[in-house]
Protein backbone atom coordinates (compact mmCIF):
# COMPACT_ATOMS: atom_id res chain seq x y z
CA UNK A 1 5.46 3.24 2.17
CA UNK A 2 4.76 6.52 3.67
CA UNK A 3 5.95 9.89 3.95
CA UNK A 4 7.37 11.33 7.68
CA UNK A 5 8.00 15.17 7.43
CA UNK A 6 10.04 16.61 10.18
CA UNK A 7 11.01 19.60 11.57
CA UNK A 8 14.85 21.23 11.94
CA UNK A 9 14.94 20.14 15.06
CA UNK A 10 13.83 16.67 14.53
CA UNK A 11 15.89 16.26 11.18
CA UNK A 12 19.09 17.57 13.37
CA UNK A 13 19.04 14.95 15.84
CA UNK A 14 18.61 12.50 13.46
CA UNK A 15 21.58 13.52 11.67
CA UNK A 16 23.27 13.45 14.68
CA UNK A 17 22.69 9.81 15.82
CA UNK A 18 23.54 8.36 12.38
CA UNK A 19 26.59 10.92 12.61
CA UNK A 20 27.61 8.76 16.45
CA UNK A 21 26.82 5.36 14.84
CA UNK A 22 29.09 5.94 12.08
CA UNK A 23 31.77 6.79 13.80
CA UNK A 24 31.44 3.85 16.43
CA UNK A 25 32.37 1.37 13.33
CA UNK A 26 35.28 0.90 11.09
CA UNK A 27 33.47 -1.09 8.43
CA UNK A 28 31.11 0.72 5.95
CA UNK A 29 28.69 -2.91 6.66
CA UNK A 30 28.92 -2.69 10.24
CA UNK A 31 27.78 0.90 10.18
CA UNK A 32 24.96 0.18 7.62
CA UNK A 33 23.44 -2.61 10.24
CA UNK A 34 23.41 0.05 13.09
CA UNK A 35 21.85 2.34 10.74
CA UNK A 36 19.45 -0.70 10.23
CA UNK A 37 18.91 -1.16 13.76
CA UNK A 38 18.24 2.21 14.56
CA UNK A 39 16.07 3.01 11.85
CA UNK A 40 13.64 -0.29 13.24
CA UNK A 41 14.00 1.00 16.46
CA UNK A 42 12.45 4.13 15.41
CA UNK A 43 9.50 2.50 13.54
CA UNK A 44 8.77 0.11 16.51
CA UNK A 45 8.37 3.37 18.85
CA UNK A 46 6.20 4.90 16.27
CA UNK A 47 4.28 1.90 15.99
CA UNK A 48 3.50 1.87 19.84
CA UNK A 49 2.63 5.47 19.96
CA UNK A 50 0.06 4.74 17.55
CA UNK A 51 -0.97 2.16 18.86
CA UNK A 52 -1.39 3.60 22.09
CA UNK A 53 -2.84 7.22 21.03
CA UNK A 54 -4.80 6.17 17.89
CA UNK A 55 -5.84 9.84 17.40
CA UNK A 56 -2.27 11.22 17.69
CA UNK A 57 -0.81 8.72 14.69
CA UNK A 58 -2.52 7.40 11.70
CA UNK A 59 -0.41 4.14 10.35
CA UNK A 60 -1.38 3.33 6.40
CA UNK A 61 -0.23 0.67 4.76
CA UNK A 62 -0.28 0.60 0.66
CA UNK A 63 -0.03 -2.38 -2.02
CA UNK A 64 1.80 -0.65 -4.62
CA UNK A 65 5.03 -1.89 -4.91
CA UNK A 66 7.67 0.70 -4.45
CA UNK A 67 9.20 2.20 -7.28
CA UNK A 68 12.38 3.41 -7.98
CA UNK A 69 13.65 5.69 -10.65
């Protein structure tokens, strides 16, 4: 798991596009799978800018198993 920090701006328009996808659906699940979507969609772009710029991204992967509390 890692940690993204964003900026306002960045943090706004986020809010914003889960704030359109919600109120595209009527059902709470639907909503949550668009969520879903988007959020992979996100992490697929990041993944190719990394990819692509190696020195721009650094991707880390970690074994511990999340915890939640």
């Amino acid at each position: 798991m890692g940690i993204m920090h964003l900026d306002a701006e960045a943090k706004a328009e986020l809010h914003s596009e889960a704030e359109k996808l919600i109120a595209r659906y009527d059902s709470p699940l639907e909503t949550v799978k668009a969520l879903m979507a988007y959020n992979c969609e996100l992490e697929t772009q990041i993944l190719a800018i990394a990819h692509r710029h190696p020195g721009i991204v650094s991707i880390g992967y970690d074994d511990t198993p999340p915890v939640l509390g």
